[in-house]
N, C-alpha and C. Protein backbone atom coordinates (compact mmCIF):
# COMPACT_ATOMS: atom_id res chain seq x y z
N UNK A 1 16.22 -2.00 6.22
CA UNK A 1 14.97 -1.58 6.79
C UNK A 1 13.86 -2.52 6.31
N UNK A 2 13.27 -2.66 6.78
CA UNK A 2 12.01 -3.62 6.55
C UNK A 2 11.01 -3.13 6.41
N UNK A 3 9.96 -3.09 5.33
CA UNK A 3 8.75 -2.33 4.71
C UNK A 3 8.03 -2.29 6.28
N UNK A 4 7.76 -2.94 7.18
CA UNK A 4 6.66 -2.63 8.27
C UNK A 4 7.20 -1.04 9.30
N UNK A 5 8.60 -1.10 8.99
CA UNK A 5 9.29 -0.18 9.79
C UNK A 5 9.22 1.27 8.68
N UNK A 6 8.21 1.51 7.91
CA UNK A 6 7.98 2.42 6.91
C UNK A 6 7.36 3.41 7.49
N UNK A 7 7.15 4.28 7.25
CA UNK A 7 6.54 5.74 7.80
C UNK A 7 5.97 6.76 7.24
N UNK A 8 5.44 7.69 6.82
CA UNK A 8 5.13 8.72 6.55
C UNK A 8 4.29 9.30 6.95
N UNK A 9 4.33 11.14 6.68
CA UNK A 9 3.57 12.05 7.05
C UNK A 9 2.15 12.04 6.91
N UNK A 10 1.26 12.49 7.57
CA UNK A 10 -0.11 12.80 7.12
C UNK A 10 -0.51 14.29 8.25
N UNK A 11 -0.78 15.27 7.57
CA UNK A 11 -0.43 16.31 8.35
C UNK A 11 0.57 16.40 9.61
N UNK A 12 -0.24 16.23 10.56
CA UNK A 12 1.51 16.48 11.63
C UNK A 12 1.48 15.24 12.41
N UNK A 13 1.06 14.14 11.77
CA UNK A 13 1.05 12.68 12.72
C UNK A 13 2.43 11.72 11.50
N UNK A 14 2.61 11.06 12.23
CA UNK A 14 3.67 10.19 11.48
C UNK A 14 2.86 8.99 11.35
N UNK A 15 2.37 7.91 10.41
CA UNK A 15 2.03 6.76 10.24
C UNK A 15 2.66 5.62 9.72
N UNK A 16 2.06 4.63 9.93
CA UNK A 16 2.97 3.49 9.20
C UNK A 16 2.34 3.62 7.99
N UNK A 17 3.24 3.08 6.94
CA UNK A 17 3.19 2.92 5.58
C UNK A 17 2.75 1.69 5.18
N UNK A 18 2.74 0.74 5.75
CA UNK A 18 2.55 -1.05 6.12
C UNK A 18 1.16 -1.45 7.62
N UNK A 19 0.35 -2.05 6.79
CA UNK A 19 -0.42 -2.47 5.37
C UNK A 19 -0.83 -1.39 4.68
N UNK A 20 -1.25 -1.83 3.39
CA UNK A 20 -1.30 -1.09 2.57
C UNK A 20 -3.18 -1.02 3.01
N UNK A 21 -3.71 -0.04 2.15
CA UNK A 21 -5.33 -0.48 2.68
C UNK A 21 -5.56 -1.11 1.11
N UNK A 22 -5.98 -2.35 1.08
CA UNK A 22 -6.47 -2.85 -0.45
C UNK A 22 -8.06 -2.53 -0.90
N UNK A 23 -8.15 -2.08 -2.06
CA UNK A 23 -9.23 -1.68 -2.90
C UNK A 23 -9.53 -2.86 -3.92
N UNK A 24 -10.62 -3.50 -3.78
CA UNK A 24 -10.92 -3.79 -5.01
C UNK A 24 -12.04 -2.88 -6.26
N UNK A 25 -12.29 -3.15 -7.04
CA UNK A 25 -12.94 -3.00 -8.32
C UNK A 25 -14.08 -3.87 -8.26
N UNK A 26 -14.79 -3.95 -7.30
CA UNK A 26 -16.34 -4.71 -6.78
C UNK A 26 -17.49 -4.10 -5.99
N UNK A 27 -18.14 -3.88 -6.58
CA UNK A 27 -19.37 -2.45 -6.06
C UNK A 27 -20.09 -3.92 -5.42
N UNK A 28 -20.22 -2.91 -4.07
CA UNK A 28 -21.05 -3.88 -3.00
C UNK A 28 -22.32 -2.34 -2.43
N UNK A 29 -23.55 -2.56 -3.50
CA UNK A 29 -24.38 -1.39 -3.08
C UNK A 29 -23.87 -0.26 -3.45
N UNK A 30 -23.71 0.78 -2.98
CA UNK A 30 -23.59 2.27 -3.18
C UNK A 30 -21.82 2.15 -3.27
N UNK A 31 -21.04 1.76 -2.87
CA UNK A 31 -19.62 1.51 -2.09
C UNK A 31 -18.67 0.64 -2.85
N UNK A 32 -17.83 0.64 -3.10
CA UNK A 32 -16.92 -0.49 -3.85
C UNK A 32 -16.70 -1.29 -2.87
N UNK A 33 -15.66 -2.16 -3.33
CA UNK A 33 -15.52 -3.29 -2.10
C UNK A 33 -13.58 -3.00 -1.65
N UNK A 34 -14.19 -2.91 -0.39
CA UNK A 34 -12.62 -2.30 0.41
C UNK A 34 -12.23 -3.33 1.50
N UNK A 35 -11.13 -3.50 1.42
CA UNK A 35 -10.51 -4.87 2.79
C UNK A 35 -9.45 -4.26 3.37
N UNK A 36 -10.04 -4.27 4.55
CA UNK A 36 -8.97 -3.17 5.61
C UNK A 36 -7.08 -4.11 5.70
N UNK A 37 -7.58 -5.39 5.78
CA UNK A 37 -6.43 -5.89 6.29
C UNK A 37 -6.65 -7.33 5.87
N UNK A 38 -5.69 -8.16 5.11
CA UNK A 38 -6.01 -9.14 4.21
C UNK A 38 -3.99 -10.09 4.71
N UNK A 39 -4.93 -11.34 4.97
CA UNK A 39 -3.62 -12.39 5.54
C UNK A 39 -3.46 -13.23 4.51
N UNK A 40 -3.98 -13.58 3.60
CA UNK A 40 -4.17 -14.71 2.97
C UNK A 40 -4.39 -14.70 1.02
N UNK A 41 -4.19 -13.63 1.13
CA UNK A 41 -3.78 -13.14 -0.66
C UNK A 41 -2.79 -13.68 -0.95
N UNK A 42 -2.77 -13.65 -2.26
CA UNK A 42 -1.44 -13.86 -2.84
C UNK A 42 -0.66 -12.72 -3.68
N UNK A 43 0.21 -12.51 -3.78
CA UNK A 43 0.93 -10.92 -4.30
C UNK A 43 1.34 -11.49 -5.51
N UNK A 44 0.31 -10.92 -6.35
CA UNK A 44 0.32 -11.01 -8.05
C UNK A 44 1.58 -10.38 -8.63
N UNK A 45 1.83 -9.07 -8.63
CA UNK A 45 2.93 -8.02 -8.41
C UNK A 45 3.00 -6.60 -7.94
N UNK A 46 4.42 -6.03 -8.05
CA UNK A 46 4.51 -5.09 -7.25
C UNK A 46 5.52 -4.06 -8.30
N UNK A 47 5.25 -3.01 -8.73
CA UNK A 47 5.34 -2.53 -9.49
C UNK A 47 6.00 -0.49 -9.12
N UNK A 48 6.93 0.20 -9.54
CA UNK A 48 6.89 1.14 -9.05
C UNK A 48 5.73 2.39 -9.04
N UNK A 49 5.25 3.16 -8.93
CA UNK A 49 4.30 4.03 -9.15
C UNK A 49 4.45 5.58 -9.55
N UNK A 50 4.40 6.15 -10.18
CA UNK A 50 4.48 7.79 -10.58
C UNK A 50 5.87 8.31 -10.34
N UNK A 51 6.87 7.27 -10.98
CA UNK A 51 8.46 7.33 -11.43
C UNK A 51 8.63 8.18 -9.89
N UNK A 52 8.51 7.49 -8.64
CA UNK A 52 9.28 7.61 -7.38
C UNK A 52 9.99 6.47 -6.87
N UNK A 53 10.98 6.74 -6.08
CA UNK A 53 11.18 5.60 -5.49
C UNK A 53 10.57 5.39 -3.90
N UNK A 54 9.32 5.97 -3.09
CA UNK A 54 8.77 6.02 -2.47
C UNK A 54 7.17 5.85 -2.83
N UNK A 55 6.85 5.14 -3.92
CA UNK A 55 5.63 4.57 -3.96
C UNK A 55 5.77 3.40 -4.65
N UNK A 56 4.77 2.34 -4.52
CA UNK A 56 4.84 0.85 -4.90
C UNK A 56 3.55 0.54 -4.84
N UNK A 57 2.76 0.26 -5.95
CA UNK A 57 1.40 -0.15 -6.37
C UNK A 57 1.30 -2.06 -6.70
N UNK A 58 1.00 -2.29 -5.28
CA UNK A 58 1.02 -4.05 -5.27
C UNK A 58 -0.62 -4.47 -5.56
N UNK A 59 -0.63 -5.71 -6.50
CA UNK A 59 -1.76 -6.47 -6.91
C UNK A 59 -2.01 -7.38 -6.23
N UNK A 60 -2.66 -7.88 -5.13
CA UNK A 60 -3.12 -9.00 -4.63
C UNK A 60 -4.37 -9.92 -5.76
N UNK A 61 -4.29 -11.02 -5.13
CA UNK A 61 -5.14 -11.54 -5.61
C UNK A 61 -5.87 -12.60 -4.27
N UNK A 62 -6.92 -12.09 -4.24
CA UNK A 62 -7.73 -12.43 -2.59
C UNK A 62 -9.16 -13.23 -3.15
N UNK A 63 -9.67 -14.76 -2.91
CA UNK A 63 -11.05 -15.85 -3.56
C UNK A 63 -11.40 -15.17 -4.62
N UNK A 64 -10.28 -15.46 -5.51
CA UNK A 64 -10.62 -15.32 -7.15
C UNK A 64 -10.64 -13.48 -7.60
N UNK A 65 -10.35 -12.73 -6.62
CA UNK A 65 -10.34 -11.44 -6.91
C UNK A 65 -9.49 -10.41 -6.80
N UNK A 66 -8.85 -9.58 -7.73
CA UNK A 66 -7.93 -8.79 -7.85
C UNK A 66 -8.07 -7.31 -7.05
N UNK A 67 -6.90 -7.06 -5.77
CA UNK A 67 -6.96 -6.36 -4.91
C UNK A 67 -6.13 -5.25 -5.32
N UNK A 68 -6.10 -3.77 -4.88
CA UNK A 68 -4.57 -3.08 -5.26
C UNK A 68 -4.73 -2.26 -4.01
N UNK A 69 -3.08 -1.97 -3.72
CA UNK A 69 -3.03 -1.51 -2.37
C UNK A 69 -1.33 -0.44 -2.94
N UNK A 70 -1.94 0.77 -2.45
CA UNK A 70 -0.65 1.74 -2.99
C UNK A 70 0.31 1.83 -1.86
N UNK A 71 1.21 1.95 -1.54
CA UNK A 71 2.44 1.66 -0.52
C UNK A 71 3.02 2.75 -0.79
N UNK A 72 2.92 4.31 0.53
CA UNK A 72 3.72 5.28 0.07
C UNK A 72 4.19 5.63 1.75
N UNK A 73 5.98 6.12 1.45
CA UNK A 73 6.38 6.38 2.37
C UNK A 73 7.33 7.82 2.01
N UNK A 74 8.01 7.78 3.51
CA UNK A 74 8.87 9.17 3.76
C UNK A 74 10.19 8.97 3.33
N UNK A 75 10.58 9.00 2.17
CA UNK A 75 12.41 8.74 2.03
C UNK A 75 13.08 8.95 3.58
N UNK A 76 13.99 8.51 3.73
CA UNK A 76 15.08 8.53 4.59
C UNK A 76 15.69 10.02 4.49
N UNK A 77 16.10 10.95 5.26
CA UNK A 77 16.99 11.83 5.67
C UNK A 77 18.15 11.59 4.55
N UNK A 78 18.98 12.55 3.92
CA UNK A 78 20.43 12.38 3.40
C UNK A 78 21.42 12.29 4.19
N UNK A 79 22.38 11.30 4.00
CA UNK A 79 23.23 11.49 5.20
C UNK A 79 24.10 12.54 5.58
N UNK A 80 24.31 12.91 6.84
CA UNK A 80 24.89 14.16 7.12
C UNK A 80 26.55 13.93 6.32
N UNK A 81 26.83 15.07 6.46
CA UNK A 81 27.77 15.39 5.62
C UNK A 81 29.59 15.63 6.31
């Protein structure tokens, strides 16, 4: 499976899990500084998150500045039996 083909719930809509939305740690006015959708980072690392195997907390690094973008999806079904 390929991370873009990722999914999960948000009340009763199904979404993609891919892109992540990246946050930085840069107050622009009242607001931190948020980047909807980023081509050109570089992926510092990628790390698991809150001992699941359905979350992944990746570090970009976007003109000298450190991005984080949490990656959470829907496990897969168990296989039938």
């Amino acid at each position: 499976m390929k991370i873009r083909e990722l999914t999960r719930r948000v009340g009763n809509d199904t979404i993609s899990a891919w892109p992540p939305r990246w946050e930085g740690r840069f107050r622009q006015g009242d607001t931190w500084d948020t980047i909807a959708t980023l081509g050109d980072g570089v992926l510092a690392s990628v790390r698991p998150l809150e001992n699941t195997s359905a979350h992944l907390r990746l570090t970009m690094i976007f003109e000298g500045r450190e991005y984080i973008g949490i990656v959470r999806w829907d496990p897969p079904p168990p296989p039938a039996a």
